[in-house]
Protein backbone atom coordinates (compact mmCIF):
# COMPACT_ATOMS: atom_id res chain seq x y z
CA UNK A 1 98.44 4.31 64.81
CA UNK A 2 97.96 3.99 68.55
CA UNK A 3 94.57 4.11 69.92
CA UNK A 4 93.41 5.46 73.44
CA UNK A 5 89.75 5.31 74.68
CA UNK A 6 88.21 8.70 76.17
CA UNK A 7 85.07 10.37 77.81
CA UNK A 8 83.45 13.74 76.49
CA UNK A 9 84.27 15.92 79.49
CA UNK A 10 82.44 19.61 80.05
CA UNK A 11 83.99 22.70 80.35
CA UNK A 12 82.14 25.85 82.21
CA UNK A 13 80.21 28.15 80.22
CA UNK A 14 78.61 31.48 80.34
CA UNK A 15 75.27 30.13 80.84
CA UNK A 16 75.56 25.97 80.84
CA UNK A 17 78.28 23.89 80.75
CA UNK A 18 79.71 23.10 77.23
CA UNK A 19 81.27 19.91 75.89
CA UNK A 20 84.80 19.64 76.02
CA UNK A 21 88.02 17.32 74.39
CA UNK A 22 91.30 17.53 76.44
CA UNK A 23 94.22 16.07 74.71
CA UNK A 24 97.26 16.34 77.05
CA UNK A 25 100.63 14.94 77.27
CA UNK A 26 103.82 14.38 76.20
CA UNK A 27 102.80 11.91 73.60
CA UNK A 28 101.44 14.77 71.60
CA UNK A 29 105.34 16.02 70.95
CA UNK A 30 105.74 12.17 70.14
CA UNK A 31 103.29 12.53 67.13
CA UNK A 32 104.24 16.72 65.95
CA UNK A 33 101.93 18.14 68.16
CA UNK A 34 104.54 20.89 70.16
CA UNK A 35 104.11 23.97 71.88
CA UNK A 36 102.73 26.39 69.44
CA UNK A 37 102.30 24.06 66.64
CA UNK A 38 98.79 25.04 64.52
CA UNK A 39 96.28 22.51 63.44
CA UNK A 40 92.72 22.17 61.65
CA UNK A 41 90.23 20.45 62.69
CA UNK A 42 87.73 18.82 60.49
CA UNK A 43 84.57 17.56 61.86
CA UNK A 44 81.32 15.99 60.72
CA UNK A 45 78.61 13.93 62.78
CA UNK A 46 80.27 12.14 65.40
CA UNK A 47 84.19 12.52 63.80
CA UNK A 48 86.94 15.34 64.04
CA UNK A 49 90.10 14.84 62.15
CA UNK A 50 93.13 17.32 63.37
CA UNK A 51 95.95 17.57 61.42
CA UNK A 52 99.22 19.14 61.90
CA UNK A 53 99.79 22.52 60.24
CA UNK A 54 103.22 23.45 61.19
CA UNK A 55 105.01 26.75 62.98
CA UNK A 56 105.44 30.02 62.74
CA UNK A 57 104.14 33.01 60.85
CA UNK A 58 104.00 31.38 57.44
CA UNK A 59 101.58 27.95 58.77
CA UNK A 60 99.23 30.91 60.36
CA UNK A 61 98.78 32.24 57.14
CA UNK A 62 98.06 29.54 54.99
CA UNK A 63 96.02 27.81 57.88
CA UNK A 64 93.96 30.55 58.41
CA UNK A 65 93.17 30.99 54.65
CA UNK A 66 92.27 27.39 54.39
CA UNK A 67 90.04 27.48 57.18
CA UNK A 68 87.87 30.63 55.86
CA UNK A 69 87.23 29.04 53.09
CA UNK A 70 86.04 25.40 54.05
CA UNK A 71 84.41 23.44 57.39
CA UNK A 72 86.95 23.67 59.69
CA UNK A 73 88.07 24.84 63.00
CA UNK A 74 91.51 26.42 64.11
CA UNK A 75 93.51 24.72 67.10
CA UNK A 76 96.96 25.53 68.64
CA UNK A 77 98.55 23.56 71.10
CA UNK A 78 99.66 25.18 74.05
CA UNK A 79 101.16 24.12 77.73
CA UNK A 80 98.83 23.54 80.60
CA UNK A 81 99.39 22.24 83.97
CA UNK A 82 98.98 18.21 84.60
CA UNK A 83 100.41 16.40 87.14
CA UNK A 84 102.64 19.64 88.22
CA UNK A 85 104.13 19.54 84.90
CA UNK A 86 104.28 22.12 81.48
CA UNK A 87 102.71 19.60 79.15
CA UNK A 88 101.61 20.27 75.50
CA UNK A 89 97.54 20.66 75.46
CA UNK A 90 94.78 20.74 72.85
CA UNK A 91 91.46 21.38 73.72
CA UNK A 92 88.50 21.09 71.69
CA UNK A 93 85.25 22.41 72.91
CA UNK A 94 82.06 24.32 72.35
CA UNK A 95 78.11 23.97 71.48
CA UNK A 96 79.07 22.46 68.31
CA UNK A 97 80.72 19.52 69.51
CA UNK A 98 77.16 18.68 71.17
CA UNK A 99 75.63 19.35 67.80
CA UNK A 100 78.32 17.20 66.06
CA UNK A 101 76.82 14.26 68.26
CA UNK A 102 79.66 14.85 71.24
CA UNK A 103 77.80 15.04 74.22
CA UNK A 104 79.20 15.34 77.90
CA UNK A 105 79.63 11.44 79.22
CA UNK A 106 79.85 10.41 75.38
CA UNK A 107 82.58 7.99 74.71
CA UNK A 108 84.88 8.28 72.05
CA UNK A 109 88.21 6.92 70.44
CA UNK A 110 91.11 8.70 70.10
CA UNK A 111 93.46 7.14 66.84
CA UNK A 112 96.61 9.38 66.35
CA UNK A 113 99.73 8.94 64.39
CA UNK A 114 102.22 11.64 63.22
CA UNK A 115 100.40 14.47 62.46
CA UNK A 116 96.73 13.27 62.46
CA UNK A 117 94.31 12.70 64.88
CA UNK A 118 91.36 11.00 64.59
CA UNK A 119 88.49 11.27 67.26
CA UNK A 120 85.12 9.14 66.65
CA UNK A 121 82.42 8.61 68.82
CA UNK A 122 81.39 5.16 70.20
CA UNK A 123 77.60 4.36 70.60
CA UNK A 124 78.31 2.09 73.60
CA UNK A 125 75.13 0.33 73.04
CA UNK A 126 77.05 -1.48 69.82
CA UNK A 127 79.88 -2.62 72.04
């Protein structure tokens, strides 16, 4: 698994800005992550897993079942503009990453390997 080290960014809301997780680049493709592909996400105090669900009609289905019926959140990934280029995105945000423990300025670790990815949050004062 490679590892990269990230901060909690914010993302505008309504009324207050929200906490948010940007995951973009190419090295999502590296790991199954494409352009449409459908993940879960679990999550728990201060963790989210994401795991690959597949393509197409067929993953929505099952995916969406499985997420009615347990803890876990619905993600596509999808292009967005970085560095002037179409690049694959996931974005993770939302009130309940702040009551997950994910605050804005929090800093977290990113693990990710083919078709997993595993976000924790550091307490920097145990560094």
């Amino acid at each position: 698994m490679d590892t990269k080290v990230m901060v909690v960014g914010s993302a505008k809301g309504v009324q207050k800005r929200r906490p948010r997780i940007r995951l973009i680049g190419f090295w999502l493709n590296e790991i199954g992550f494409e352009y449409n592909s459908l993940a879960t996400a679990e999550y728990e105090k201060g963790s989210i897993i994401i795991r690959l669900q597949g393509t197409g009609l067929e993953a929505y289905g099952k995916v969406v079942k499985q997420a009615l019926g347990s803890k876990t959140g619905l993600l596509q990934v999808r292009l967005d503009s970085h560095n002037k280029k179409r690049t694959p995105c996931l974005e993770v945000k939302g009130n309940w990453l702040e009551k997950s423990g994910f605050a804005i300025g929090g800093v977290i670790v990113v693990r990710f390997g083919y078709g997993v990815i595993n976000i924790r949050l550091v307490d920097p004062d145990k560094l």
